[in-house]
PDB file of N, CA and C in Angstrom:
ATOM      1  N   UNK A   1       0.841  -1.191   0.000  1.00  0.00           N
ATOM      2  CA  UNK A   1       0.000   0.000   0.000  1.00  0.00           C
ATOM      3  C   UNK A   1       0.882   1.248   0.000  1.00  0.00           C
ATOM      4  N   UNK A   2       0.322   2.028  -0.670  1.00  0.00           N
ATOM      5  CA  UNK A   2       0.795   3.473  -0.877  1.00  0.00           C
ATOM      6  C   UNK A   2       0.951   4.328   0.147  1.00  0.00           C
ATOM      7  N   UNK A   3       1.782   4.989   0.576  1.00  0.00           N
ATOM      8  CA  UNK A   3       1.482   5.959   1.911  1.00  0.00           C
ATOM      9  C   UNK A   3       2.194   7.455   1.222  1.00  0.00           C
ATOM     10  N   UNK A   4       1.634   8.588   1.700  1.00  0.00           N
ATOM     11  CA  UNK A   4       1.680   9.859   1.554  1.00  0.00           C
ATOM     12  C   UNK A   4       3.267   9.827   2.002  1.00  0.00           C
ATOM     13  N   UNK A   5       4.221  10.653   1.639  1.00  0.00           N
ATOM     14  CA  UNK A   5       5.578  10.648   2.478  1.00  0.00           C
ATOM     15  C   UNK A   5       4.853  12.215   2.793  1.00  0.00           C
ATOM     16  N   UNK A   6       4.016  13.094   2.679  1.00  0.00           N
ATOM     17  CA  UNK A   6       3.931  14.616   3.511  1.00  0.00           C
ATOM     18  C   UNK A   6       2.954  14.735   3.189  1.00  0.00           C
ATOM     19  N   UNK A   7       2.533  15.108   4.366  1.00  0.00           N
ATOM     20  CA  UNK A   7       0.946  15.338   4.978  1.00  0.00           C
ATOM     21  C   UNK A   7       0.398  16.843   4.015  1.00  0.00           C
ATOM     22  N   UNK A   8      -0.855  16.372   3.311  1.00  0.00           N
ATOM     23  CA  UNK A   8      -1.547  16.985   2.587  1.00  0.00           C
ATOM     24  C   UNK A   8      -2.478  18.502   2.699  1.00  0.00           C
ATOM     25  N   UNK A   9      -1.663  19.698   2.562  1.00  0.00           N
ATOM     26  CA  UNK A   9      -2.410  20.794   3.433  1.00  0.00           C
ATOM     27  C   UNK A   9      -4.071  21.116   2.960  1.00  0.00           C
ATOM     28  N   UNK A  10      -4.428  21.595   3.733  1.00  0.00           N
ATOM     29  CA  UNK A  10      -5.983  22.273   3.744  1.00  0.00           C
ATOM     30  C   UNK A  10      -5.997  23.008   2.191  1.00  0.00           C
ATOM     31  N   UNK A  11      -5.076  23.876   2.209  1.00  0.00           N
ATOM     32  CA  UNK A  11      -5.311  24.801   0.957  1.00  0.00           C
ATOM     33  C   UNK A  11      -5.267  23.784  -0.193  1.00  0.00           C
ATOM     34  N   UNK A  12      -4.471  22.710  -0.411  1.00  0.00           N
ATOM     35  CA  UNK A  12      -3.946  21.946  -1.684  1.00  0.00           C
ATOM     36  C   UNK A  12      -5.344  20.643  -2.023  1.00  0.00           C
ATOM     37  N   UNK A  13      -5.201  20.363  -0.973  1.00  0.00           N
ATOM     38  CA  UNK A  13      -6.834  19.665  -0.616  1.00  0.00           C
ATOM     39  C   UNK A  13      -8.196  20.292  -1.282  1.00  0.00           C
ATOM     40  N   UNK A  14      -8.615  21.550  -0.978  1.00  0.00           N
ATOM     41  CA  UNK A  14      -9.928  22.483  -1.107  1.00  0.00           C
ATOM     42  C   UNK A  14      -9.726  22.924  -2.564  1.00  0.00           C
ATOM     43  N   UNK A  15      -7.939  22.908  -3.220  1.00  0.00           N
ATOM     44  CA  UNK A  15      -8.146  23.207  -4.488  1.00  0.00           C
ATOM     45  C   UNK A  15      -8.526  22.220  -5.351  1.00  0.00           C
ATOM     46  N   UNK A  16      -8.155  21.008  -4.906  1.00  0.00           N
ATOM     47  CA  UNK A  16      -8.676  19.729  -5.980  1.00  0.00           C
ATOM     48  C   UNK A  16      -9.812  19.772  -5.778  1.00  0.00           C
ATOM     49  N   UNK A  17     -10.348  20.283  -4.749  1.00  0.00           N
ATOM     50  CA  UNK A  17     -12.417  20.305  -4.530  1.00  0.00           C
ATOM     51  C   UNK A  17     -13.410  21.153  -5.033  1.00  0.00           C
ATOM     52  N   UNK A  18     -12.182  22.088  -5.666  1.00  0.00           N
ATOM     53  CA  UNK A  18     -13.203  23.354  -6.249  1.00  0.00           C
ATOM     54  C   UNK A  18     -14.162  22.830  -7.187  1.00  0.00           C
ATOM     55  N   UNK A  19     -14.452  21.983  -7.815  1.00  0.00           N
ATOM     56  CA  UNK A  19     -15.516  21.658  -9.007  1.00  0.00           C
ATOM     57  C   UNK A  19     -16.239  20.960  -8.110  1.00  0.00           C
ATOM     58  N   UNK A  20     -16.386  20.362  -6.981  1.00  0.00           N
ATOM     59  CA  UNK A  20     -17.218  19.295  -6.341  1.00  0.00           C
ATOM     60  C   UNK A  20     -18.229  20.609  -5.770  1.00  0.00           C
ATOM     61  N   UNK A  21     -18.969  21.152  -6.648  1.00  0.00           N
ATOM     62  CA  UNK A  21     -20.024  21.917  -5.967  1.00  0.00           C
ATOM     63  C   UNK A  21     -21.664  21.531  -6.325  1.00  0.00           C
ATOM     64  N   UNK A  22     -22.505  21.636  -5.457  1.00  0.00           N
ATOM     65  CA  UNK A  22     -23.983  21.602  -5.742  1.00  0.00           C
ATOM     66  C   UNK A  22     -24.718  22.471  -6.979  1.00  0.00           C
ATOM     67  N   UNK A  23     -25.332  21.952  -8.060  1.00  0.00           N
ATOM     68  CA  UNK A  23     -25.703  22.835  -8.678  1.00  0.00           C
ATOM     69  C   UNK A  23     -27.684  23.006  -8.501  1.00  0.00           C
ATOM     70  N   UNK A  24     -27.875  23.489  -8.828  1.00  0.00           N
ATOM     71  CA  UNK A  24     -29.292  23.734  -8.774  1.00  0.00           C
ATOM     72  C   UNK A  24     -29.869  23.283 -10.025  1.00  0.00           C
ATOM     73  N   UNK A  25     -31.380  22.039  -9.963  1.00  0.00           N
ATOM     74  CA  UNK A  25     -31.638  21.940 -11.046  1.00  0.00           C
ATOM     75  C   UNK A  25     -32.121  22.531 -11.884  1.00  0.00           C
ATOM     76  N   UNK A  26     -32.064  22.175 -12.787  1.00  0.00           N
ATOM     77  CA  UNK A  26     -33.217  23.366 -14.229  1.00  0.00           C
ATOM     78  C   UNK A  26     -34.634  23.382 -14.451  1.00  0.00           C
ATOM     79  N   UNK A  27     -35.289  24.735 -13.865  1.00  0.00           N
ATOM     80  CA  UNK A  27     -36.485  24.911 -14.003  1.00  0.00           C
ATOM     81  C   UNK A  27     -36.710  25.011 -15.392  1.00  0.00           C
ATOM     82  N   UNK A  28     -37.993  24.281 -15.735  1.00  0.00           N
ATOM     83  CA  UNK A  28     -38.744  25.382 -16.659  1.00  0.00           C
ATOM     84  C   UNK A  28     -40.176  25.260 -16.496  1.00  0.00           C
ATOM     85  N   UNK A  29     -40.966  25.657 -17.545  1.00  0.00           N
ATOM     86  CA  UNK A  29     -42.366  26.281 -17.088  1.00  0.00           C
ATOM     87  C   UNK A  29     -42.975  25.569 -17.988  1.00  0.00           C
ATOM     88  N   UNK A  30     -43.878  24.734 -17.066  1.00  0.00           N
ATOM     89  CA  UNK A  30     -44.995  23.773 -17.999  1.00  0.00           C
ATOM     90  C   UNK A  30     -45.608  24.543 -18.762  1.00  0.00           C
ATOM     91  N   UNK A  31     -45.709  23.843 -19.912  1.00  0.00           N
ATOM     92  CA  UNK A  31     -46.780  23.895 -21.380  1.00  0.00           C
ATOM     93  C   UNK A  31     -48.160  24.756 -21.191  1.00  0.00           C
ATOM     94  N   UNK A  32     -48.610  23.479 -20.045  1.00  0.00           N
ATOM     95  CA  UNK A  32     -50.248  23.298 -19.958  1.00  0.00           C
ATOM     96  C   UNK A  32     -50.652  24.410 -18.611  1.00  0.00           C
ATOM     97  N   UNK A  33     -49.763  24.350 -17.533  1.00  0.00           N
ATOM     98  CA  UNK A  33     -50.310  25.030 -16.409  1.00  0.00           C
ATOM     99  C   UNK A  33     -49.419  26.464 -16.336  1.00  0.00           C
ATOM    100  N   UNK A  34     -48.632  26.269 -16.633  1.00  0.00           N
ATOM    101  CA  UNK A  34     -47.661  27.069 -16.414  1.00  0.00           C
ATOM    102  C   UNK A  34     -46.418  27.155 -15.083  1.00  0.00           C
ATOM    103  N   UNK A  35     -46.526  26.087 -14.183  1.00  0.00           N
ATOM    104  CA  UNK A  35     -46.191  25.947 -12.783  1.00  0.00           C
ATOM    105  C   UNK A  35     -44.607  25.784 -13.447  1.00  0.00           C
ATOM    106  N   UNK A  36     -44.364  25.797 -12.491  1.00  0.00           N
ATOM    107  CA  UNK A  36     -42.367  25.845 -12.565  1.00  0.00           C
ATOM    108  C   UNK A  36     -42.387  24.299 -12.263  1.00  0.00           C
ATOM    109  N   UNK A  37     -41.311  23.454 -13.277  1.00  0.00           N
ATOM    110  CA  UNK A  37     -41.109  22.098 -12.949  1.00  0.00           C
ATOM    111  C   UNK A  37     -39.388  21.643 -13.239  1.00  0.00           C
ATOM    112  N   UNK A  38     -39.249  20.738 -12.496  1.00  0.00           N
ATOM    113  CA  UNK A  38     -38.141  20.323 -13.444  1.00  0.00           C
ATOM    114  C   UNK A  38     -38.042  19.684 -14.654  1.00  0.00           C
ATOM    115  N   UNK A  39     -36.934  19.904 -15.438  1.00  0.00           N
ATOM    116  CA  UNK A  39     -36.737  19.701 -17.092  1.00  0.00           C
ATOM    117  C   UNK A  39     -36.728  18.338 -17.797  1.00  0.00           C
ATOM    118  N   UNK A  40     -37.269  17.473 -17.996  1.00  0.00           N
ATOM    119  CA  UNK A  40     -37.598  16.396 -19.121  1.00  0.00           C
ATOM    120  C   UNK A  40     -38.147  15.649 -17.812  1.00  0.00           C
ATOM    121  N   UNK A  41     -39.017  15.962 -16.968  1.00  0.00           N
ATOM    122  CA  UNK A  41     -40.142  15.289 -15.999  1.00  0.00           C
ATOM    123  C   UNK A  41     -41.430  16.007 -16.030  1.00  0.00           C
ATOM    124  N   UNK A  42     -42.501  15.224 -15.715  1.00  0.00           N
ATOM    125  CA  UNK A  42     -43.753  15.520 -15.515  1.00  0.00           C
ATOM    126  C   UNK A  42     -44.065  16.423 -14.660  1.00  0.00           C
ATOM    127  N   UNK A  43     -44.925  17.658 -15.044  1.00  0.00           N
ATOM    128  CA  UNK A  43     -45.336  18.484 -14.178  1.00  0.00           C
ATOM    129  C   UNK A  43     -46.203  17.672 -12.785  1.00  0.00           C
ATOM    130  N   UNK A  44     -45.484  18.327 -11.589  1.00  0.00           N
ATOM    131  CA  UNK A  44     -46.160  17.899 -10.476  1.00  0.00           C
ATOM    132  C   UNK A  44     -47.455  18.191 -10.072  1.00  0.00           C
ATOM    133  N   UNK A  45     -47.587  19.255 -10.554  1.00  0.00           N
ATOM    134  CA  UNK A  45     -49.107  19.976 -10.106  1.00  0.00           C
ATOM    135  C   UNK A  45     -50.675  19.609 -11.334  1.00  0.00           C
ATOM    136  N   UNK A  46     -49.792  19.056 -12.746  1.00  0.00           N
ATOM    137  CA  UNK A  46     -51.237  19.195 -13.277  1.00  0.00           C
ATOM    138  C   UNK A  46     -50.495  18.025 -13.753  1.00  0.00           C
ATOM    139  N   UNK A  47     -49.763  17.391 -13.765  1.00  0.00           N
ATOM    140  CA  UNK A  47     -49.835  16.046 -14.386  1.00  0.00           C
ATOM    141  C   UNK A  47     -48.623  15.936 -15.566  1.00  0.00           C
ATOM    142  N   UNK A  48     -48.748  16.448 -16.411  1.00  0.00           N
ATOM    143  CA  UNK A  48     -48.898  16.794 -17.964  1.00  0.00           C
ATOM    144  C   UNK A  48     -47.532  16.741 -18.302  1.00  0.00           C
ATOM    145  N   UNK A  49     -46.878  16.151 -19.641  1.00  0.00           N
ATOM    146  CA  UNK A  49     -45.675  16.212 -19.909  1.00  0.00           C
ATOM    147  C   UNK A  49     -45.576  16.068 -21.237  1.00  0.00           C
ATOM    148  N   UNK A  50     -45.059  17.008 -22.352  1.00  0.00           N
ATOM    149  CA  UNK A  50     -45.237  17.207 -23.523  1.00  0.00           C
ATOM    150  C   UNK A  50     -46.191  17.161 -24.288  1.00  0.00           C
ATOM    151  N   UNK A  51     -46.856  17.750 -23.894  1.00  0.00           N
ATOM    152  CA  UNK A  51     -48.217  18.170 -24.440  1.00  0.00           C
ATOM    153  C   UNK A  51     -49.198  16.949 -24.185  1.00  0.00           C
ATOM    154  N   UNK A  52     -48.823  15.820 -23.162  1.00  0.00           N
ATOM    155  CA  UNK A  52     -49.649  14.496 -23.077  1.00  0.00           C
ATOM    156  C   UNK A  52     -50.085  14.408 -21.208  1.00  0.00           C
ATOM    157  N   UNK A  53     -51.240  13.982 -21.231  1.00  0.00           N
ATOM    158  CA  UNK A  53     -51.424  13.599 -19.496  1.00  0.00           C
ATOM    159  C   UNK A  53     -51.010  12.133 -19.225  1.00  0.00           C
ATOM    160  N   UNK A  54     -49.592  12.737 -18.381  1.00  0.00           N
ATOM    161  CA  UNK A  54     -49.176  11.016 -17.527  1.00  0.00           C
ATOM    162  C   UNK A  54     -49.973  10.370 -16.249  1.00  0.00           C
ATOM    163  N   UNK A  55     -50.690  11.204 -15.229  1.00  0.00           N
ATOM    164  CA  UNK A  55     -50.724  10.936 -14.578  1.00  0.00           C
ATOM    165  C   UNK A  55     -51.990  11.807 -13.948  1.00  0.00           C
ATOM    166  N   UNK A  56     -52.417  11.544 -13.239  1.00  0.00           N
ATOM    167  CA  UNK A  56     -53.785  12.510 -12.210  1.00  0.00           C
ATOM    168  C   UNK A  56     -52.994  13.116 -10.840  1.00  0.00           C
ATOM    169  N   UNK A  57     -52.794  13.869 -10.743  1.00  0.00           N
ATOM    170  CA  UNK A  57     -52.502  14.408  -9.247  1.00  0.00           C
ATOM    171  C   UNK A  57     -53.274  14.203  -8.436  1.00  0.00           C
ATOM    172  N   UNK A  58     -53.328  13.987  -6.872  1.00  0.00           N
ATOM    173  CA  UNK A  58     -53.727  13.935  -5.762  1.00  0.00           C
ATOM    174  C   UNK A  58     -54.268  15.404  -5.624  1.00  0.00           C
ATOM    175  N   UNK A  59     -55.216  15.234  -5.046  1.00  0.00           N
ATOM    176  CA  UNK A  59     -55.986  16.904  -4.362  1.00  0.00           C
ATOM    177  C   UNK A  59     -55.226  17.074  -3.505  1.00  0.00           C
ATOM    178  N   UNK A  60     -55.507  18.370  -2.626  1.00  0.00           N
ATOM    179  CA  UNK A  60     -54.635  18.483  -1.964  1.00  0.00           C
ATOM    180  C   UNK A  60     -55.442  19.387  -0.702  1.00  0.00           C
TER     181      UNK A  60
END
């Protein structure tokens, strides 16, 4: 097994991590209702996904 010969600092560490960040997914705005959804899934609120009904929503 491999061992470090010098201990790895904080700064050199956090720079190999800079790309490991959270991104936020992509809204867009249903067809049919207009509600904000996420992008190539079924609107949550009215069902509906490319111009077709997948599903019935629950009342609420």
């Amino acid at each position: 097994m491999a061992h470090p010969k010098r201990k790895i600092s904080k700064s050199r560490r956090d720079k190999r991590r800079t790309h490991y960040k959270a991104t936020a997914p992509t809204l867009s705005t249903c067809s049919n209702c207009g509600e904000m959804k996420m992008a190539h899934r079924a609107c949550p609120s009215c069902g509906y996904y490319n111009d077709r009904s997948m599903f019935i929503p629950k009342a609420e």
